[in-house]
C-alpha atoms as a PDB file:
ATOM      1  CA  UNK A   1     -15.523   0.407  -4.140  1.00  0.00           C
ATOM      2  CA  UNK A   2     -19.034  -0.882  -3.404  1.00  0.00           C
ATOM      3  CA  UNK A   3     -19.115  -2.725  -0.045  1.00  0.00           C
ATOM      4  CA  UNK A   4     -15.761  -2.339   1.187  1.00  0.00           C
ATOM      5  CA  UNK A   5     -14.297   0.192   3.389  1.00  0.00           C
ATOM      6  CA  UNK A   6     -11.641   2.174   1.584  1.00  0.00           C
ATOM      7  CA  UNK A   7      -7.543   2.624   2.571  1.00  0.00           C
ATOM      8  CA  UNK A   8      -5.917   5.678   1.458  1.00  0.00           C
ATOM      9  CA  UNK A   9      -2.295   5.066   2.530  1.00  0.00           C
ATOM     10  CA  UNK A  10       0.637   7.263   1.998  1.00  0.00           C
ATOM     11  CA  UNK A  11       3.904   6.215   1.411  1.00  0.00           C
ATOM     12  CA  UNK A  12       6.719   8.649   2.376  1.00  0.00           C
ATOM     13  CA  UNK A  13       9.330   6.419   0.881  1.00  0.00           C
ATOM     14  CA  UNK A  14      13.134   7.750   1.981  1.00  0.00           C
ATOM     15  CA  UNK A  15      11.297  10.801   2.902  1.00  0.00           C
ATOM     16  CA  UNK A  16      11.001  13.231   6.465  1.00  0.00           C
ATOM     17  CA  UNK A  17      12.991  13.809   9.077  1.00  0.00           C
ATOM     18  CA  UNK A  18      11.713  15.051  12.825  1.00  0.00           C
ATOM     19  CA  UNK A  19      10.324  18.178  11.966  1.00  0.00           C
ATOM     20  CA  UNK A  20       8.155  16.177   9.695  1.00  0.00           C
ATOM     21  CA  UNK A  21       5.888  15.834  12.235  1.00  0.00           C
ATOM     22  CA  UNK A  22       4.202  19.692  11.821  1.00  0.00           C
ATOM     23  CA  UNK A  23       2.869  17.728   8.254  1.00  0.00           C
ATOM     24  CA  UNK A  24       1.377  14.544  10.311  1.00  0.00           C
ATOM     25  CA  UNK A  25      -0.125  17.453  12.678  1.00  0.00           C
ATOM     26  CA  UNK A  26      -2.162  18.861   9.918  1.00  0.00           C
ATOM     27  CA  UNK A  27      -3.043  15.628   8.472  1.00  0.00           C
ATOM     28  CA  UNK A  28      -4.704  14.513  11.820  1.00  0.00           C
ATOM     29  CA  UNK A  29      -6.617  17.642  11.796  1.00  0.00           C
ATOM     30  CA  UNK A  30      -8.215  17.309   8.724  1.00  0.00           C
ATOM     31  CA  UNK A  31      -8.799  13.598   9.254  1.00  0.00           C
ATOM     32  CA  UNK A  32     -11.957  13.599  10.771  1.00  0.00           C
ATOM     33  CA  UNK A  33     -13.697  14.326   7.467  1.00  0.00           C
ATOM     34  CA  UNK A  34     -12.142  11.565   5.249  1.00  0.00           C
ATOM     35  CA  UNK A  35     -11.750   8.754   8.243  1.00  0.00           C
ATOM     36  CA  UNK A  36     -15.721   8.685   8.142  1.00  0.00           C
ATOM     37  CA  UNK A  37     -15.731   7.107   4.160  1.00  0.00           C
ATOM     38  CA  UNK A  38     -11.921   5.630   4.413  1.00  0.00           C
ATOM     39  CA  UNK A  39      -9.547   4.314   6.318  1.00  0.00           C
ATOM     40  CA  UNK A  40      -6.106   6.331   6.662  1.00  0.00           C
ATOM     41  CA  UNK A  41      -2.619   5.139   6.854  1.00  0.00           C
ATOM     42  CA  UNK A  42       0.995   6.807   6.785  1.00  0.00           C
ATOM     43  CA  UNK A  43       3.936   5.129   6.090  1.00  0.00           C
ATOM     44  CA  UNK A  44       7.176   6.890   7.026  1.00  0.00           C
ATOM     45  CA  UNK A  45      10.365   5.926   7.261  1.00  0.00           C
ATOM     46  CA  UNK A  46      11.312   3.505   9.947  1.00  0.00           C
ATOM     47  CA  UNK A  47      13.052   6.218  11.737  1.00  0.00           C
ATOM     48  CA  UNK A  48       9.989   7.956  12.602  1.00  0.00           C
ATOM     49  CA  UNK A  49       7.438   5.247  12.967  1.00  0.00           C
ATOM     50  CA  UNK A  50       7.695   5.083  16.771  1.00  0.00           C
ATOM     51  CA  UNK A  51       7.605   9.065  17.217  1.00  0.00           C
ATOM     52  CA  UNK A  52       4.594   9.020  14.536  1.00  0.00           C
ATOM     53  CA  UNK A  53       2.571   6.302  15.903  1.00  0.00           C
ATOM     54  CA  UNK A  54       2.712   7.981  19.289  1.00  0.00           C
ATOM     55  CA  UNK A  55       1.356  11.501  17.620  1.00  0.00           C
ATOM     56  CA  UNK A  56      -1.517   9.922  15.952  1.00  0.00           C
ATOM     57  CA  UNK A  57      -2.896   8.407  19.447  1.00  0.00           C
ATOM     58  CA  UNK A  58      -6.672   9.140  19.965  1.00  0.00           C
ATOM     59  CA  UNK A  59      -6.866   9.946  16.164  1.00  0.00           C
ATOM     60  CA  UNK A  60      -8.067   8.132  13.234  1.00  0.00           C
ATOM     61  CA  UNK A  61      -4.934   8.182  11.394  1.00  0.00           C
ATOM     62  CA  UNK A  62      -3.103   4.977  11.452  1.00  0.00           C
ATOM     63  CA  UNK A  63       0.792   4.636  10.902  1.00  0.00           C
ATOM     64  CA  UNK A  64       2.622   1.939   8.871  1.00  0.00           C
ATOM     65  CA  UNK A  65       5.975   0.920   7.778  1.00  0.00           C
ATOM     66  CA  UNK A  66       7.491   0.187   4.567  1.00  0.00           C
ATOM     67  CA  UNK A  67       9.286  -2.955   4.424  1.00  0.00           C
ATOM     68  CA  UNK A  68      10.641  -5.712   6.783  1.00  0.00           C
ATOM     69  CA  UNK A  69      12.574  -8.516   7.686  1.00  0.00           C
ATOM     70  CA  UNK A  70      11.366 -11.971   7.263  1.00  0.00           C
ATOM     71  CA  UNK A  71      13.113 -12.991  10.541  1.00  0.00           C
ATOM     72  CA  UNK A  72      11.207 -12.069  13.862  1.00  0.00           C
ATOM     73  CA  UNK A  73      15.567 -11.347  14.982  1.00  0.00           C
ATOM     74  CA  UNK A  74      19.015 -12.465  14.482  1.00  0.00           C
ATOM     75  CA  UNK A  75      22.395 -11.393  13.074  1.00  0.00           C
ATOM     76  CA  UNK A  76      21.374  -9.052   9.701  1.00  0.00           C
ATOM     77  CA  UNK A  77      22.737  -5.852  10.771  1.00  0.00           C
ATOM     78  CA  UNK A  78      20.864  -2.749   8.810  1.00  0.00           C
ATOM     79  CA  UNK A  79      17.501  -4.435   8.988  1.00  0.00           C
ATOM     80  CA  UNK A  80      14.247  -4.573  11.061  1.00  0.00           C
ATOM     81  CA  UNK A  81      11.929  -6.936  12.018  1.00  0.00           C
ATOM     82  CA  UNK A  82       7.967  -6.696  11.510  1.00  0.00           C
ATOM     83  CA  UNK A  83       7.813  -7.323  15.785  1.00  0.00           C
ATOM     84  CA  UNK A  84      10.330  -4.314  16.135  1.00  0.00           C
ATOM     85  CA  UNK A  85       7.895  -2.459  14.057  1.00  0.00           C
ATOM     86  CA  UNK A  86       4.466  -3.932  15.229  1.00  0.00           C
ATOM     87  CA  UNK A  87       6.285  -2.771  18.703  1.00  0.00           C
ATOM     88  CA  UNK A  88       6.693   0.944  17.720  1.00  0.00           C
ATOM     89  CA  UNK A  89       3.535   1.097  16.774  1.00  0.00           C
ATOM     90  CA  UNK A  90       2.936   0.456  13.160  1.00  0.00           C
ATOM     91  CA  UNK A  91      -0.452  -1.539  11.983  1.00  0.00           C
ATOM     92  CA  UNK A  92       0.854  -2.256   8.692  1.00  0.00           C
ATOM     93  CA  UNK A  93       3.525  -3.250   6.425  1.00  0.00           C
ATOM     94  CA  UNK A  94       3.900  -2.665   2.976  1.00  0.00           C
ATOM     95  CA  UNK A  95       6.204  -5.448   1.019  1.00  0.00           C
ATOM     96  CA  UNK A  96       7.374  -6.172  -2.325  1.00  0.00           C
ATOM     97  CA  UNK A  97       7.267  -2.399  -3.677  1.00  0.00           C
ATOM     98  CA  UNK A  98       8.976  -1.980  -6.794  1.00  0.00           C
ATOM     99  CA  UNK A  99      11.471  -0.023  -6.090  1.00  0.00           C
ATOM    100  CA  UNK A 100      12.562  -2.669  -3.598  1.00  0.00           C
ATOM    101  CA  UNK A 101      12.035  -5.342  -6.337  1.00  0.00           C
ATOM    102  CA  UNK A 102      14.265  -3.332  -8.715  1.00  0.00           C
ATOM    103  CA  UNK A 103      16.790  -1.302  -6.549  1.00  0.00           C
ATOM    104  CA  UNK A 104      16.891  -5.080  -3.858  1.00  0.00           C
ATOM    105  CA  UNK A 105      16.638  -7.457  -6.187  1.00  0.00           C
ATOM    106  CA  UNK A 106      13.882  -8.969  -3.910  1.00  0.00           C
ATOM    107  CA  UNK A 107      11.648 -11.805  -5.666  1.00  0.00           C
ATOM    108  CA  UNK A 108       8.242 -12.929  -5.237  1.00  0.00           C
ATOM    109  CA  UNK A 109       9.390 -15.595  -2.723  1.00  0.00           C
ATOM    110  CA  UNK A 110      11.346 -13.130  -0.280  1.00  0.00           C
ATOM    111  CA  UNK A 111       8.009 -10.937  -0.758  1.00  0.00           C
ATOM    112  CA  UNK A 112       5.912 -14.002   0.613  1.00  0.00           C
ATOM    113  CA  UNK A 113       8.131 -13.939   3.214  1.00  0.00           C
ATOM    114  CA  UNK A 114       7.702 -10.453   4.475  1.00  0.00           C
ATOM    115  CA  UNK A 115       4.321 -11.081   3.756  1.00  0.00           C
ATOM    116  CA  UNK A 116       3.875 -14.129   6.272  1.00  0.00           C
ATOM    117  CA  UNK A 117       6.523 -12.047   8.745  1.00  0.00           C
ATOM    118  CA  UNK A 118       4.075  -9.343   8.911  1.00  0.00           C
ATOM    119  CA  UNK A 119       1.033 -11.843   9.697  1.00  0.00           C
ATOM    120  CA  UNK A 120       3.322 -13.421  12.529  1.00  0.00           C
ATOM    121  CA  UNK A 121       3.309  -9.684  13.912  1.00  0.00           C
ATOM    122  CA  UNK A 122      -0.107  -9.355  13.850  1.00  0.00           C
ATOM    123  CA  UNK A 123       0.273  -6.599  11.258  1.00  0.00           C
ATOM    124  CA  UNK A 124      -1.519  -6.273   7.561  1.00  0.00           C
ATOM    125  CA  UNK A 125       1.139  -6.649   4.912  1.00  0.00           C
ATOM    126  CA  UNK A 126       0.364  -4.596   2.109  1.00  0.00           C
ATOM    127  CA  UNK A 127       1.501  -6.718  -0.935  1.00  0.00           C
ATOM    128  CA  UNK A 128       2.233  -4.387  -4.201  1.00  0.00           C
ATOM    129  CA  UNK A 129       2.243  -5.318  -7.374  1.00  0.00           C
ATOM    130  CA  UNK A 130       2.702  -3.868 -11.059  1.00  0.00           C
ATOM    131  CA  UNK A 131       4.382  -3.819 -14.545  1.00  0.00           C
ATOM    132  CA  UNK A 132       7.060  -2.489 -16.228  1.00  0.00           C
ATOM    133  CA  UNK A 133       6.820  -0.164 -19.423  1.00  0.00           C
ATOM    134  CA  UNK A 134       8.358  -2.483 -21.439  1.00  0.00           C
ATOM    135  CA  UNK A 135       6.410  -5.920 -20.094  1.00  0.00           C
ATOM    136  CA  UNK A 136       3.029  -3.501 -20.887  1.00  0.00           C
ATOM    137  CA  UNK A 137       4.457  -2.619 -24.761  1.00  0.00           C
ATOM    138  CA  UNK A 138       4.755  -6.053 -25.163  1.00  0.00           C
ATOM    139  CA  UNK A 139       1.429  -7.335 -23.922  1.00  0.00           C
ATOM    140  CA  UNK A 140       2.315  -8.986 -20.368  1.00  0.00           C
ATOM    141  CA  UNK A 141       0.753  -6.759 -17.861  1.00  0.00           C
ATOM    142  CA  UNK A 142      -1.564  -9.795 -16.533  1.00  0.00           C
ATOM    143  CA  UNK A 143       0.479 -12.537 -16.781  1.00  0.00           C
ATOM    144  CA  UNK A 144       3.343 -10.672 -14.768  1.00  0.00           C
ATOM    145  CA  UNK A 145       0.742  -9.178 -12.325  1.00  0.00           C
ATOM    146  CA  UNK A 146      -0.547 -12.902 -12.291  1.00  0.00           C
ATOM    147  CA  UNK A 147       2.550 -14.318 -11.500  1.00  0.00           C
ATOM    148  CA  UNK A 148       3.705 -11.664  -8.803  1.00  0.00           C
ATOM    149  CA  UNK A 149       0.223 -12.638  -6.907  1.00  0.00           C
ATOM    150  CA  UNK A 150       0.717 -15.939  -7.395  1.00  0.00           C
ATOM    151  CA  UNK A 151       4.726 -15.839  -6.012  1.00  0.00           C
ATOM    152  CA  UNK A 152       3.916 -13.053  -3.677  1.00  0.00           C
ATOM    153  CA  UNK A 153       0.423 -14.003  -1.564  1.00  0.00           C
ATOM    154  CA  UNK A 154       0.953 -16.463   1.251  1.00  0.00           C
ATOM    155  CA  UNK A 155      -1.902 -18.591   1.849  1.00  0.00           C
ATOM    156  CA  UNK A 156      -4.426 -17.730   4.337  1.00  0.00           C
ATOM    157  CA  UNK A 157      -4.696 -14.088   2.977  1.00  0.00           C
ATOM    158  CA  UNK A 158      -7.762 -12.450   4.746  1.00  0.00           C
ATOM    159  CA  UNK A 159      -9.337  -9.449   4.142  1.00  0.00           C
ATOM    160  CA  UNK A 160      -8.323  -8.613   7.655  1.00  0.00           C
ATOM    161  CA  UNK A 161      -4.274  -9.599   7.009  1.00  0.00           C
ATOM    162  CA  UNK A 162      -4.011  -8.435   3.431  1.00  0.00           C
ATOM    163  CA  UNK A 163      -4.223  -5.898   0.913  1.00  0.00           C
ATOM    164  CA  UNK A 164      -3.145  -6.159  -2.278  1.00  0.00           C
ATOM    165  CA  UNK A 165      -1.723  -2.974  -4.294  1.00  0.00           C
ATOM    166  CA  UNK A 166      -1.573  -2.577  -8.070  1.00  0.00           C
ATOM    167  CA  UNK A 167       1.201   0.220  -8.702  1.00  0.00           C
ATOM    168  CA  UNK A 168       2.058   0.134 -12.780  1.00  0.00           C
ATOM    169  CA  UNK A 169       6.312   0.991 -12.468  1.00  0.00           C
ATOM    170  CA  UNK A 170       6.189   2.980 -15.411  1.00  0.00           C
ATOM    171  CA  UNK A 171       3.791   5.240 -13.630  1.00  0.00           C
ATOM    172  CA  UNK A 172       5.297   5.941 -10.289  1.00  0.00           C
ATOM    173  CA  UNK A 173       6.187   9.274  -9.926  1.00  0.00           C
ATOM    174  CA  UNK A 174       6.102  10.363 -13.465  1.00  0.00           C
ATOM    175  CA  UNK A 175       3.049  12.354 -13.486  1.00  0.00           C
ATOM    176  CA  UNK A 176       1.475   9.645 -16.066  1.00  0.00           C
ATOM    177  CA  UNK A 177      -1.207   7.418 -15.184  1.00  0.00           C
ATOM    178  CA  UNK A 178      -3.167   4.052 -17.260  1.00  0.00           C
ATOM    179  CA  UNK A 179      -6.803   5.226 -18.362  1.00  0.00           C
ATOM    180  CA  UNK A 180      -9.354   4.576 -15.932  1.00  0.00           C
ATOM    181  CA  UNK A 181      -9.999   1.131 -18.641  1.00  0.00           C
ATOM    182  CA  UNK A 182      -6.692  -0.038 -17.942  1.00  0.00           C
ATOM    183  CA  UNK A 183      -7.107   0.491 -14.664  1.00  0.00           C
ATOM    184  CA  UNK A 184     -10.462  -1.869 -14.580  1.00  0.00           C
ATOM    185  CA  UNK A 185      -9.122  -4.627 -16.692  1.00  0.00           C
ATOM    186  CA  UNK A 186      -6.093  -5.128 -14.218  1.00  0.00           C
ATOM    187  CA  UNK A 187      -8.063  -4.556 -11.054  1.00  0.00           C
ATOM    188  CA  UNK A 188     -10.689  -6.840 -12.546  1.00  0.00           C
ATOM    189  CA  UNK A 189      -7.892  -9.635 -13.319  1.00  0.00           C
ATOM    190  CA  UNK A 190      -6.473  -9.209  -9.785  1.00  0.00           C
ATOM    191  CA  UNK A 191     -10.399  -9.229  -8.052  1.00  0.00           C
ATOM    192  CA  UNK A 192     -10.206 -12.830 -10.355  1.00  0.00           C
ATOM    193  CA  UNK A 193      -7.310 -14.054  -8.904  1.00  0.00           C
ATOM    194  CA  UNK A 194      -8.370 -13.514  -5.436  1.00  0.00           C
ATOM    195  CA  UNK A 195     -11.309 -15.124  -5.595  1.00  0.00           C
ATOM    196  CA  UNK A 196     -10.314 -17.859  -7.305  1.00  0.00           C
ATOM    197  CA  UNK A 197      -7.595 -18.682  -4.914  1.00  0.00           C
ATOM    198  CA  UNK A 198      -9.291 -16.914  -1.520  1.00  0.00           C
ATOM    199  CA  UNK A 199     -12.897 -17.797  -2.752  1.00  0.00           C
ATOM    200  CA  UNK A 200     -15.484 -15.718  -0.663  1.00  0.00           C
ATOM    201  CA  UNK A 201     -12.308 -14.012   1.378  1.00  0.00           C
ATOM    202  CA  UNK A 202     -10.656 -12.941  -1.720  1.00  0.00           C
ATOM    203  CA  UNK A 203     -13.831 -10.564  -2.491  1.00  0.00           C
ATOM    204  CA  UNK A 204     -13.130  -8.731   0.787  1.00  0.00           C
ATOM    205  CA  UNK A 205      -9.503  -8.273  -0.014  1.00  0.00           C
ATOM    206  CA  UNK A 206      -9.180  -4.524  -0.841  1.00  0.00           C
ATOM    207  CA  UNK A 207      -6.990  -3.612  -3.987  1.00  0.00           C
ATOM    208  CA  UNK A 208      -5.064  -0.322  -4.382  1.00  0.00           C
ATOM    209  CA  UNK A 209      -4.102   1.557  -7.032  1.00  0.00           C
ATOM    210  CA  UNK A 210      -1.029   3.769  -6.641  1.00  0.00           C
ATOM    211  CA  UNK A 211       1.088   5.186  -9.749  1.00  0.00           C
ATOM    212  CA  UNK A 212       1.228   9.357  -9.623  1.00  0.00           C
ATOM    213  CA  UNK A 213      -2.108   9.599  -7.525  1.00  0.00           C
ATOM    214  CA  UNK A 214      -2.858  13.279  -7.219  1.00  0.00           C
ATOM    215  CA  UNK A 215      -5.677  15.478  -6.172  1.00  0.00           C
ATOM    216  CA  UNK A 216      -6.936  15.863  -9.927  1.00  0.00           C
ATOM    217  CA  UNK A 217      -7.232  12.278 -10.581  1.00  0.00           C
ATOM    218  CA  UNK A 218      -8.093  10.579  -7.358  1.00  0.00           C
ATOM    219  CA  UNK A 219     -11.894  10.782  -8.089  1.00  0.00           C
ATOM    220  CA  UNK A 220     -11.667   9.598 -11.290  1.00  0.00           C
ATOM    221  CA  UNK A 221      -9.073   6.291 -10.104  1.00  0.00           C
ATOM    222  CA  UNK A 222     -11.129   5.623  -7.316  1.00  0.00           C
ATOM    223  CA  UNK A 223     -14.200   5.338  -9.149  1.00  0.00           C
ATOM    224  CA  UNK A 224     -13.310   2.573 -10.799  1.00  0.00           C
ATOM    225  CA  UNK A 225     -14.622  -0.685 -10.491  1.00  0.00           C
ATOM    226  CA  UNK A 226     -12.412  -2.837  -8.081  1.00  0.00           C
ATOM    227  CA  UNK A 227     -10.489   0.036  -6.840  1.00  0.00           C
ATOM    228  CA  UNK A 228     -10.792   0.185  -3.144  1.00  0.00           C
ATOM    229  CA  UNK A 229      -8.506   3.057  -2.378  1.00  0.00           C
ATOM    230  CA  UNK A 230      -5.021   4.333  -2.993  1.00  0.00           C
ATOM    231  CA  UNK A 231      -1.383   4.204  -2.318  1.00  0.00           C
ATOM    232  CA  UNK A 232      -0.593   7.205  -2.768  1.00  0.00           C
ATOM    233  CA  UNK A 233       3.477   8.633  -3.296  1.00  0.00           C
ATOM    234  CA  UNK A 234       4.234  11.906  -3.487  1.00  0.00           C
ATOM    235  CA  UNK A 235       1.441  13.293  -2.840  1.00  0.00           C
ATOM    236  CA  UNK A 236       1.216  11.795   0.531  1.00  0.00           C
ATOM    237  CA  UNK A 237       4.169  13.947   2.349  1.00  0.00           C
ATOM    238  CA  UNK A 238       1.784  17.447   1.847  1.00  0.00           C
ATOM    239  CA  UNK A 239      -1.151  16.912   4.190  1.00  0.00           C
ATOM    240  CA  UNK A 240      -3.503  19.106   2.084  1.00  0.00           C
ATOM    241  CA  UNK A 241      -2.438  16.956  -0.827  1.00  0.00           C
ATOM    242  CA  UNK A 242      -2.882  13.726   0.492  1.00  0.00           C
ATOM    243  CA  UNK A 243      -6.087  14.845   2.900  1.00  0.00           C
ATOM    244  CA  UNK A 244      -7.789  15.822  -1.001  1.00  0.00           C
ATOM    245  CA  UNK A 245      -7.285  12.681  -2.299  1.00  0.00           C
ATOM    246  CA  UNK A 246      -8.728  10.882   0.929  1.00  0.00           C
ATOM    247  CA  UNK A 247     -11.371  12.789   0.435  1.00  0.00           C
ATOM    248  CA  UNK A 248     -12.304  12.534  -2.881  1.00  0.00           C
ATOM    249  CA  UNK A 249     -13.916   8.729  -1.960  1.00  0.00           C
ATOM    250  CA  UNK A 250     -17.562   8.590  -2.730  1.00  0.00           C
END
């Protein structure tokens, strides 16, 4: 992680209700300690990103959102825009996860869209990316990461406007994780990509790894070359869980 300022950023996924908000307590109690080595991020559900947003005020907890519309408004009943969420108080949104890829259907083009919607809010979009366990058995890990970057980064990605997460789907919430190697060899190919495309900018671009992140493992995963934090699942909804694995940066 050399040079650049670490995110650790939970993902609550279709997870917490009101009372949820006892768990964000704790976490911006203990965030003092991590928040001077990383940056920290929660995304809930959109239900409780206003309510959250307003809790962390005056604390170095950030809050976050996980997924938008690529319209600013307009007739699509169900959704939300990245301005209705950039006005309740989220600084980020994350796009193209892969259980929206698989469960939505959504493609790399509708993910450059939410993408460039959350730069037109003034909000990071947090673009993930990651393989299957059949595309790794047969060898394709980089050219399907490759071609999700490629299909999924707008142009004009900053290290200020983007970060880029690399969350294997065969790891997500299985309790298995790639070797800190395969780790390094995508992170590597995606720090490649970057800077070919982004030259200088794509150096800055921080790159997450997320895939059953836990307490045990998050020194290990973060020590890794071209790892610049975490998106973390599970283990982001028990403060003591997810305030571990912020603080196991270096």
């Amino acid at each position: 992680m050399t040079g650049l300022r670490p995110l650790i950023a939970g993902n609550w996924k279709m997870n917490g209700l009101k009372a949820s908000a006892s768990e964000l307590g704790q976490m911006i109690a203990g965030a003092g300690g991590p928040a001077q080595k990383a940056d920290l991020l929660i995304c809930p559900p959109a239900t409780l990103v206003l309510a959250f947003a307003g809790a962390v005020q005056g604390s170095p907890l950030r809050i976050g959102a996980q997924d938008c519309h690529p319209n600013p408004s307009g007739a699509h009943t169900g959704d939300t825009s990245a301005e209705m969420l950039a006005d309740s108080g989220a600084t980020a949104i994350i796009v193209g996860h892969s259980e929206r890829r698989a469960d939505h259907g959504e493609t790399d083009a509708l993910v450059r869209q939410k993408a460039e919607a959350a730069w037109r809010a003034a909000l990071i979009a947090i673009v993930c990316v990651g393989e299957t366990q059949d595309q790794r058995d047969a060898g394709q890990t980089l050219e399907v990461v490759g071609r999700q970057l490629a299909g999924s980064l707008p142009d004009g990605a900053t290290a200020a406007n983007l970060v880029v997460a690399y969350e294997p789907v065969w790891a997500i919430g299985t309790g298995r994780t790639p070797t800190p190697k395969d780790v390094q060899d995508v992170h590597g190919f995606i720090r490649d990509q970057l800077t070919q495309r982004f030259s200088g900018e794509g150096a800055r671009i921080r790159i997450l790894y997320g895939g059953s992140v836990k307490p045990s493992n998050a020194a290990e995963l973060m020590a890794v070359p071209n790892v610049n934090g975490a998106l973390i699942g599970g283990a982001s909804l028990k403060a003591t869980d997810f305030l571990a694995i912020a603080g196991a940066v270096a």
